[in-house]
N, C-alpha and C. Protein backbone atom coordinates (compact mmCIF):
# COMPACT_ATOMS: atom_id res chain seq x y z
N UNK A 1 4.22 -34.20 10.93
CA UNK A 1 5.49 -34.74 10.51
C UNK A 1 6.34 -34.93 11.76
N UNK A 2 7.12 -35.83 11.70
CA UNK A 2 7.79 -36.30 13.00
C UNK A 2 9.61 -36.88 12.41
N UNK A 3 10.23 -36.31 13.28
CA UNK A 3 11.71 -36.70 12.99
C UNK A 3 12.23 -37.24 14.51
N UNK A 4 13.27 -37.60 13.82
CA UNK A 4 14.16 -38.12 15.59
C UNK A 4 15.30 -37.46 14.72
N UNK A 5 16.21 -37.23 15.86
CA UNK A 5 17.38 -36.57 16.35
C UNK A 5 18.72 -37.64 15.71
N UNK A 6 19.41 -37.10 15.57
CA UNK A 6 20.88 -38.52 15.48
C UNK A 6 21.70 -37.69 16.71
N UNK A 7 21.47 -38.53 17.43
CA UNK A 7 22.43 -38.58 19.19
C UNK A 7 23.58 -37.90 19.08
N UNK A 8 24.39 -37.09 20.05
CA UNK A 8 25.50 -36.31 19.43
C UNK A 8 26.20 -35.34 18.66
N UNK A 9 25.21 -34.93 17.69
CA UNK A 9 25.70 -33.59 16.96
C UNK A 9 25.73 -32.30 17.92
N UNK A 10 26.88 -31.79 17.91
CA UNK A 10 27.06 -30.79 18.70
C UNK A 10 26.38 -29.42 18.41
N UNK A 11 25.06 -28.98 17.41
CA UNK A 11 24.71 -28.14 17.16
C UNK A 11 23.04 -28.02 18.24
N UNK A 12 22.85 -29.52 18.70
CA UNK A 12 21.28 -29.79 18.92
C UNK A 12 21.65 -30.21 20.56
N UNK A 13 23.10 -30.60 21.44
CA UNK A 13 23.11 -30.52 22.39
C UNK A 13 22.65 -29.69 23.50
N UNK A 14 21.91 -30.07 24.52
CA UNK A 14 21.33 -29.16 25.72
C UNK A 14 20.15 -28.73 25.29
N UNK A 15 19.52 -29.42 23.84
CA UNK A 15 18.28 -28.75 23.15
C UNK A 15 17.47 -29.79 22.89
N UNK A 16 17.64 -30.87 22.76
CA UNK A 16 17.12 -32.34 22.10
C UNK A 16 17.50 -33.64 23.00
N UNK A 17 16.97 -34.54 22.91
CA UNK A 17 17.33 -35.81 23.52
C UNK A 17 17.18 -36.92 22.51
N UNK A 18 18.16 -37.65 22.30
CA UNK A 18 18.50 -38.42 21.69
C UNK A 18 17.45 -39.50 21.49
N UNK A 19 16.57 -40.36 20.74
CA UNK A 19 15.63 -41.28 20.62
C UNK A 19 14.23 -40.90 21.12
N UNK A 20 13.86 -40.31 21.00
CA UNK A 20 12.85 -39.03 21.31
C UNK A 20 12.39 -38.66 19.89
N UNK A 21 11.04 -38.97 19.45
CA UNK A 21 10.39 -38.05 18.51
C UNK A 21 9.69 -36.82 18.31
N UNK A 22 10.55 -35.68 17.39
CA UNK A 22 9.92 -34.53 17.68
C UNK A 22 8.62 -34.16 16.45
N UNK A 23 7.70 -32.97 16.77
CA UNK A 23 7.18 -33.07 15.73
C UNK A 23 7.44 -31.71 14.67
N UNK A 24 7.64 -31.63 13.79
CA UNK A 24 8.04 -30.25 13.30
C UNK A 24 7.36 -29.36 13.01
N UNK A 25 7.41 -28.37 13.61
CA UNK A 25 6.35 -26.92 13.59
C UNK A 25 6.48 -26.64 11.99
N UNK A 26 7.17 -26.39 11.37
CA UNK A 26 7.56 -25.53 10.24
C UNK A 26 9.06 -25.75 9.70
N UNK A 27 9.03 -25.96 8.01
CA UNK A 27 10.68 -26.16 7.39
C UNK A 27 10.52 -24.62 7.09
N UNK A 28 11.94 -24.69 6.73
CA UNK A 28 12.57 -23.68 6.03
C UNK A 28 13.26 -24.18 5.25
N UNK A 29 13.65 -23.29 4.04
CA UNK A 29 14.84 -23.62 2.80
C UNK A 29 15.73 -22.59 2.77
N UNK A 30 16.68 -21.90 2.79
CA UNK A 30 16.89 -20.96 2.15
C UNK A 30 17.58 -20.89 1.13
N UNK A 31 18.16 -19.80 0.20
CA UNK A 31 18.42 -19.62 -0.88
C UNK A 31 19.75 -20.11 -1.32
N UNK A 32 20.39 -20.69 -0.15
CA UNK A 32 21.79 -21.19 0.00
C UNK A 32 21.38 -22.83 -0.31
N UNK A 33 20.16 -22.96 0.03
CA UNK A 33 20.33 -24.81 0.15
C UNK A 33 19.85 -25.03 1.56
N UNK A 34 19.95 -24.57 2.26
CA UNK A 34 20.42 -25.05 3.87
C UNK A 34 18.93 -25.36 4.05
N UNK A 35 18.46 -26.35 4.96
CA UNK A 35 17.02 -26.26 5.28
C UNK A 35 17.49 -26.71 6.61
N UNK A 36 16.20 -26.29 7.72
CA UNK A 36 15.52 -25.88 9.09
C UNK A 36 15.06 -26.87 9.59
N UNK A 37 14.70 -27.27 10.67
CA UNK A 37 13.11 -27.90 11.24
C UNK A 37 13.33 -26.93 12.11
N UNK A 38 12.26 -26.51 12.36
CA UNK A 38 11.17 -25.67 14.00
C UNK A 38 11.06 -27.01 14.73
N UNK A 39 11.34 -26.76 15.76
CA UNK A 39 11.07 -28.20 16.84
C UNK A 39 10.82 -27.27 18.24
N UNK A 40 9.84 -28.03 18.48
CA UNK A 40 10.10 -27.57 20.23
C UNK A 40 11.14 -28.29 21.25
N UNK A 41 11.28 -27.66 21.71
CA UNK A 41 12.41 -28.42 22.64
C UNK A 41 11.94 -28.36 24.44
N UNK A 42 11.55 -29.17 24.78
CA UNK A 42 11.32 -29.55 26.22
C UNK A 42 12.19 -28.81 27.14
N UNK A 43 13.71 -29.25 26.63
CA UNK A 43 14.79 -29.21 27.54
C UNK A 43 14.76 -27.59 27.86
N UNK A 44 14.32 -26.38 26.51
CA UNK A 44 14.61 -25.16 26.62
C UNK A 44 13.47 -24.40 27.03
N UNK A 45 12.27 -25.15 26.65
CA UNK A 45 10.80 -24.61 26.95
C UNK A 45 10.61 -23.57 25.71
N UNK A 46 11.10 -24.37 24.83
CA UNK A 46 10.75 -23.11 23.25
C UNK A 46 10.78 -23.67 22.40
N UNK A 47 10.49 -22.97 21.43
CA UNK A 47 10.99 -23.51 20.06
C UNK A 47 12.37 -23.29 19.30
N UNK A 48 12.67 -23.94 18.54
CA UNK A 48 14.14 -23.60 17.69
C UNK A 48 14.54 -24.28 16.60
N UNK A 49 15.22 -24.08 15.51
CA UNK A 49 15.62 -24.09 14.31
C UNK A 49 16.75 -25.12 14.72
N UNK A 50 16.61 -25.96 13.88
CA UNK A 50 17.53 -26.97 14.03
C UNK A 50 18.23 -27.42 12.45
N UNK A 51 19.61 -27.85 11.90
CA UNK A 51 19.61 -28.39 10.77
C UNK A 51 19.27 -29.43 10.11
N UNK A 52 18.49 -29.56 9.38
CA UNK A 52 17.73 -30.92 8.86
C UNK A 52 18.53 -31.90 8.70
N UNK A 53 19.96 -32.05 8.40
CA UNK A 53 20.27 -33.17 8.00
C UNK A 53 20.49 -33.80 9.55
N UNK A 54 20.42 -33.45 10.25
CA UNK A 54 20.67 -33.69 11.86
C UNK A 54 19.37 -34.89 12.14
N UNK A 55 18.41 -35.16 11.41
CA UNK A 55 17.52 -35.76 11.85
C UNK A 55 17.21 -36.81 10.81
N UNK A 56 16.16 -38.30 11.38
CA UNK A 56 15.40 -39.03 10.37
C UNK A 56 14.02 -38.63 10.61
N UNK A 57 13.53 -38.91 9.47
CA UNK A 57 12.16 -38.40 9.63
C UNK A 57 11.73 -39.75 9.93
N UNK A 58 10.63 -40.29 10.73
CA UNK A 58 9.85 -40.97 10.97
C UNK A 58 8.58 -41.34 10.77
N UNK A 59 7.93 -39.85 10.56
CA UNK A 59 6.13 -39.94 10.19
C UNK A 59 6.33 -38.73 8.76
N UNK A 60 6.09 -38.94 7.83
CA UNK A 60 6.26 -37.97 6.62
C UNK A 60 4.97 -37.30 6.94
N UNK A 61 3.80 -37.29 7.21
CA UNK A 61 2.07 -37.01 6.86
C UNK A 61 2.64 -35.81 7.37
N UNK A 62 2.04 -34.81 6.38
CA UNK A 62 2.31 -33.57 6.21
C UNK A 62 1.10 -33.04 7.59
N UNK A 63 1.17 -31.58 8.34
CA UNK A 63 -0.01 -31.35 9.17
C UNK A 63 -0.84 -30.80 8.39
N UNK A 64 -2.20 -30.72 8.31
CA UNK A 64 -3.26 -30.38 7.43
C UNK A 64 -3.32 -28.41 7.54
N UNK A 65 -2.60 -27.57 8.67
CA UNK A 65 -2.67 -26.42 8.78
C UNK A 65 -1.52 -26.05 8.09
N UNK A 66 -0.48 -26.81 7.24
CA UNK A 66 0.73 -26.35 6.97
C UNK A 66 0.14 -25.79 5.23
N UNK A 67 0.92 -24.72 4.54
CA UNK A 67 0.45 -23.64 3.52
C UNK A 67 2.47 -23.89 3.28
N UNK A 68 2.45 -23.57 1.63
CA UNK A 68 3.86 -22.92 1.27
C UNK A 68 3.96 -21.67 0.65
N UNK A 69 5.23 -21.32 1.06
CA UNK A 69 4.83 -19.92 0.66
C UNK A 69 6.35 -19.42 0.84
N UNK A 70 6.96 -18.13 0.03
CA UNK A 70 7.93 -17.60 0.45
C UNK A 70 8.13 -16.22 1.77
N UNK A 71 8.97 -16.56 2.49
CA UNK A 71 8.83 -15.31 3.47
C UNK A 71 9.65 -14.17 3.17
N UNK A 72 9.88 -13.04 4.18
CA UNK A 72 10.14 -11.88 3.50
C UNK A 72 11.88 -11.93 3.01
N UNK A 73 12.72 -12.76 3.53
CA UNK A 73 13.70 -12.90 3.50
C UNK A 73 14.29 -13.85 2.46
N UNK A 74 12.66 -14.62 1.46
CA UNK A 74 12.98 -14.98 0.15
C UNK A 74 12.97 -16.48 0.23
N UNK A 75 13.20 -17.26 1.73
CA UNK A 75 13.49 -18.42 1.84
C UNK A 75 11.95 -19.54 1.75
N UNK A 76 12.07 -20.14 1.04
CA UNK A 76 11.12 -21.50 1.07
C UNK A 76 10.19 -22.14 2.16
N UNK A 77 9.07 -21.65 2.70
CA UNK A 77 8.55 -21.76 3.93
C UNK A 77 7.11 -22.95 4.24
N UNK A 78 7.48 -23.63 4.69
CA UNK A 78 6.24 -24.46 4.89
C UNK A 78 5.42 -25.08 6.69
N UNK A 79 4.46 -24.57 6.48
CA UNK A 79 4.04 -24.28 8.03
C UNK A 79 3.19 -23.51 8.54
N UNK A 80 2.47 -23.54 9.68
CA UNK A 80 0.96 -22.48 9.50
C UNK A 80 0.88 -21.35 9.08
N UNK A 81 -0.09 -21.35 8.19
CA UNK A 81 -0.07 -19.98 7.45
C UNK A 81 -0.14 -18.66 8.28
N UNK A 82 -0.64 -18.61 9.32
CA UNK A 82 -0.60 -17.28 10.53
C UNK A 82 1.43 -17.05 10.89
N UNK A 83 2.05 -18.36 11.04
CA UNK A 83 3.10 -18.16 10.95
C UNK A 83 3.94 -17.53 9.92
N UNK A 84 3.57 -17.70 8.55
CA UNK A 84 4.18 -17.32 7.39
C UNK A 84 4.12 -16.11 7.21
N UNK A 85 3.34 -15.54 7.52
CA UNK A 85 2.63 -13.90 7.44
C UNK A 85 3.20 -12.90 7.74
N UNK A 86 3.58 -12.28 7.01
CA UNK A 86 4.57 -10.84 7.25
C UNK A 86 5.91 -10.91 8.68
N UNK A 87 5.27 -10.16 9.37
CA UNK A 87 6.39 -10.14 10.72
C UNK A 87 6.26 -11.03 11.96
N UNK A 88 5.70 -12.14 11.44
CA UNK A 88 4.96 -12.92 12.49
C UNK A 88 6.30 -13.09 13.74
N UNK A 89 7.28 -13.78 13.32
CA UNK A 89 8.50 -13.96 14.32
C UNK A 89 8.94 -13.14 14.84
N UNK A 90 9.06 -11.88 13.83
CA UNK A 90 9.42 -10.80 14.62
C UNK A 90 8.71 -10.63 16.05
N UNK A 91 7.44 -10.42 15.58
CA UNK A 91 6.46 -10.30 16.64
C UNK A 91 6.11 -11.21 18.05
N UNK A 92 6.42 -12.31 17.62
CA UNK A 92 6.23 -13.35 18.38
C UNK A 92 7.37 -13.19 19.72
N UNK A 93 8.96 -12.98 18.97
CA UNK A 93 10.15 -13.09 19.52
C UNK A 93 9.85 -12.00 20.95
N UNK A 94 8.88 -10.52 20.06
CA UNK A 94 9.16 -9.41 20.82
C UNK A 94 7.79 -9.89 22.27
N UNK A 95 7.60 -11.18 21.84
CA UNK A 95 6.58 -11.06 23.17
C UNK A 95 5.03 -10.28 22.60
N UNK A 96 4.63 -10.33 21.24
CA UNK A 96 3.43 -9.52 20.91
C UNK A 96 2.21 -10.57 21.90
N UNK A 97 1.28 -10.17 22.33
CA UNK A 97 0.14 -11.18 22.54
C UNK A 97 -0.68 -11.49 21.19
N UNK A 98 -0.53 -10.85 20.37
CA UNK A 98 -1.50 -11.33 19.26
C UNK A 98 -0.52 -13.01 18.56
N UNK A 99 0.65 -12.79 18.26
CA UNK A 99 1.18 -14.02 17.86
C UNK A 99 1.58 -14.76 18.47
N UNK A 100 1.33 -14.51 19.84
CA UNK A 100 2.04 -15.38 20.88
C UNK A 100 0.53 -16.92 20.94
N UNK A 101 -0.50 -15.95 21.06
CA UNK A 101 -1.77 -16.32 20.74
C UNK A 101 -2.00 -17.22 19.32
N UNK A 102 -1.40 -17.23 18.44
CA UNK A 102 -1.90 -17.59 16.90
C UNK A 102 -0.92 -18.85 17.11
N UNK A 103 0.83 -18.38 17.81
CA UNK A 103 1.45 -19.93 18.08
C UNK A 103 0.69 -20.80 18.81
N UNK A 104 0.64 -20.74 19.94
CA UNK A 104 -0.30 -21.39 20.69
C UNK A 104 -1.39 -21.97 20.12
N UNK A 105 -2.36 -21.45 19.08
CA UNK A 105 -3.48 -21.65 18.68
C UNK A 105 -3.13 -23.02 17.54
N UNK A 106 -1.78 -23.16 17.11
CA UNK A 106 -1.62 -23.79 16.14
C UNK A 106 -0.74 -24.95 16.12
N UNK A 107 0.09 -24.71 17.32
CA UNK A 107 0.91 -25.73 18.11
C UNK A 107 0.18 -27.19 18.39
N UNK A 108 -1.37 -27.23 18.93
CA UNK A 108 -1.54 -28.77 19.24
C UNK A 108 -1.95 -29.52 17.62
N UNK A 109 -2.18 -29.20 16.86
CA UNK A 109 -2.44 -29.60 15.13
C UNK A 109 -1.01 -30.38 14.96
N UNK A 110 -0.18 -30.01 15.04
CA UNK A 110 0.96 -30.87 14.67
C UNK A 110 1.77 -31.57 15.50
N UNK A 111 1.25 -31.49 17.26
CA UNK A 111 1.83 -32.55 18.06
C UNK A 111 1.41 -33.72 17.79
């Protein structure tokens, strides 16, 4: 799945470049309404949560490793299933090598 950016929103500045297609790791929903994209971002050398309405989507084709599922915090999750899995972010954030490994492993499927 692939979105572009709308130029200017002050939430995605210093993180995104304007006319540039990203591809999205993983949505989120949560229980409020609000939904996510996971995007990598060049500019930061990471990944990050961005607000969906901030973007057009461009390529809908779902990635073939993406699973839905709810995570522990209840919210609407769609995106590799190694990601979805218990404390995966946690783990990832803290620098684990096992999930640092499973991102990596799952990252070129949806570029």
């Amino acid at each position: 799945m692939k979105v572009m950016w709308h130029n200017g929103k002050a939430v995605s500045d210093g993180w995104l470049k304007g006319g540039v297609e990203y591809a999205v790791l993983f949505i989120q929903t949560f229980i409020d309404g609000r939904q996510q994209y996971l995007l990598w971002s060049d500019l930061q050398s990471c990944a990050a949560l961005f607000p969906v309405a901030e973007f057009t989507i461009i390529d809908s084709k779902i990635p073939p490793n993406w699973v839905v599922s709810i995570d522990l915090n209840r919210c609407l999750v769609i995106g590799p299933k190694s990601w979805i899995e218990g404390d995966f972010w946690d783990r990832y954030n803290d620098g684990d090598p096992d999930a640092e490994e499973a991102f990596i492993k799952e990252l070129p499927v949806m570029m």
